[in-house]
Protein backbone atom coordinates (compact mmCIF):
# COMPACT_ATOMS: atom_id res chain seq x y z
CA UNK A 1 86.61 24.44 233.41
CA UNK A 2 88.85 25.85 231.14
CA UNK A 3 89.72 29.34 230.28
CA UNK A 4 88.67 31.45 227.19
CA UNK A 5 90.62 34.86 225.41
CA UNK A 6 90.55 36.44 222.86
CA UNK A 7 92.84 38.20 220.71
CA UNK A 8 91.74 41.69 219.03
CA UNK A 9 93.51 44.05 217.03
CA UNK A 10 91.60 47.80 216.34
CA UNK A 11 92.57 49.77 213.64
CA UNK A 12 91.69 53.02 214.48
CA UNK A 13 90.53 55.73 212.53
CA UNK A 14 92.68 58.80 211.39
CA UNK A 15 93.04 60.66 214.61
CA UNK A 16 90.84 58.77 216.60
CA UNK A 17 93.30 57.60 219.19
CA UNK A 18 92.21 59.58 221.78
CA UNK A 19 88.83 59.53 222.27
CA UNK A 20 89.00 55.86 221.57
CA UNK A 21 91.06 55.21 224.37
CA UNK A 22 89.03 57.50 226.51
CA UNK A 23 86.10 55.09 225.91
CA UNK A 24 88.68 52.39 226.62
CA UNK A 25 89.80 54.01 230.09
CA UNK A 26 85.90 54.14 230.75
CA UNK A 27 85.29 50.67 229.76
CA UNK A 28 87.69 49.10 231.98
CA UNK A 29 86.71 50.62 235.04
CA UNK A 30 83.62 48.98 234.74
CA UNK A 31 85.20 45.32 233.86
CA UNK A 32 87.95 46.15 236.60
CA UNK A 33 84.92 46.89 238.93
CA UNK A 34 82.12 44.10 238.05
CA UNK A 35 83.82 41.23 236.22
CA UNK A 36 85.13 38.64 238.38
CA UNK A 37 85.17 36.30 236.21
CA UNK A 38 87.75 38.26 233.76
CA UNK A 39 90.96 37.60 234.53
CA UNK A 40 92.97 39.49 232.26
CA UNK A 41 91.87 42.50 230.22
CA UNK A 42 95.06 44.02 228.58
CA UNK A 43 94.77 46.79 226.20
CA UNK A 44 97.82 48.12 224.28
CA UNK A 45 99.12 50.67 221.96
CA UNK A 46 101.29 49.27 219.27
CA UNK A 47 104.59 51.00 218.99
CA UNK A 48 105.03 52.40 215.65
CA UNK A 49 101.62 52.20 214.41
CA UNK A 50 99.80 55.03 216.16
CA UNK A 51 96.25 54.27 214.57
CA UNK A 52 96.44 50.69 216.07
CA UNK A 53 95.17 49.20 219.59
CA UNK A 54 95.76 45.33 220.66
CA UNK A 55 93.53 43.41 223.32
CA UNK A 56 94.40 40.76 225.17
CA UNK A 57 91.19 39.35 227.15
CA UNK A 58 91.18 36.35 229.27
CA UNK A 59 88.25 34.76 230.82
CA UNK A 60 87.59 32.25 233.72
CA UNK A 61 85.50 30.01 230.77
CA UNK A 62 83.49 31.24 227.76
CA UNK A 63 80.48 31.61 230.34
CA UNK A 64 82.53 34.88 231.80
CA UNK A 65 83.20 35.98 228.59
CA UNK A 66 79.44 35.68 227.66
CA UNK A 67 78.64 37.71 231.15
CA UNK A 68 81.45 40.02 229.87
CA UNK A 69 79.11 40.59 226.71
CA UNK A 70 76.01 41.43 228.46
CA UNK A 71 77.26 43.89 231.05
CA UNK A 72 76.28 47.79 230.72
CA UNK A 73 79.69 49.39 230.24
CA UNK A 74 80.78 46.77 227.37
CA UNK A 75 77.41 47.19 225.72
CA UNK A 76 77.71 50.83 225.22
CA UNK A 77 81.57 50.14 224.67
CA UNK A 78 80.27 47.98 221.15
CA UNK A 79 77.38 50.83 220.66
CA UNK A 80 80.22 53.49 220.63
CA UNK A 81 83.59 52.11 219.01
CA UNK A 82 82.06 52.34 215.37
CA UNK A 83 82.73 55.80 216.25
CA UNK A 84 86.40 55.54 216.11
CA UNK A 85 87.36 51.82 214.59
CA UNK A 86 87.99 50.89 210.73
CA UNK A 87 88.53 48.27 210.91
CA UNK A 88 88.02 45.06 213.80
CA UNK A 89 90.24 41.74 213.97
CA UNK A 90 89.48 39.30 216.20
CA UNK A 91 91.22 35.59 217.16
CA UNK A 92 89.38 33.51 219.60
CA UNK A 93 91.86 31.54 221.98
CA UNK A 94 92.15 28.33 223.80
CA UNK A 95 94.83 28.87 226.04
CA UNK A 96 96.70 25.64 226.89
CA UNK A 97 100.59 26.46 228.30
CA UNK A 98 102.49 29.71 229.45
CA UNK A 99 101.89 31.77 232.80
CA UNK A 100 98.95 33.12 233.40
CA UNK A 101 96.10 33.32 235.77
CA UNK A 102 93.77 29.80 235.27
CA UNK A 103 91.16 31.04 238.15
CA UNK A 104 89.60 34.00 239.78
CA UNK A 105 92.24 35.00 242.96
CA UNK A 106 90.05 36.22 245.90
């Protein structure tokens, strides 16, 4: 098994910010809550650059990320974020040195 992230950068819409991260907020409750298999599901504001957000999602193996996909709150997360985003950028990553969580800690 080996683990799965991604790297995604938002670029938010003029004055956006808010109500995107209120979806955000709303979004990770439900991973926090019903996604075992994520390990890490970092979301960030980038200092300087008000109209931009950076993820940092790690998964167990692509399989969790693919369960991440299907779930209810990330669903209407991808229905809603057209709402607020320009513009999308996303790296897919194979993690393979640094600290990090490799497994799901019961």
């Amino acid at each position: 098994m080996s683990n799965f992230g991604l790297f995604v950068r938002f670029t938010l819409k003029e004055g956006a910010g808010e109500a995107f991260d209120a979806l955000m907020r709303e979004t990770a409750a439900g991973i926090r809550a019903h996604e075992p298999g994520t390990l890490v599901y970092a979301c960030h504001e980038v200092e300087g650059a008000p109209n931009e957000r950076i993820f940092y999602e790690l998964y167990v193996d692509h399989a969790a990320f693919e369960e991440h996909e299907r779930q209810p709150h990330t669903r209407h997360f991808l229905s809603e974020r057209s709402k607020y985003v320009e513009q999308t950028d996303v790296d897919r990553l194979q993690p393979y040195a640094g600290k990090h969580p490799t497994k799901v800690e019961l």
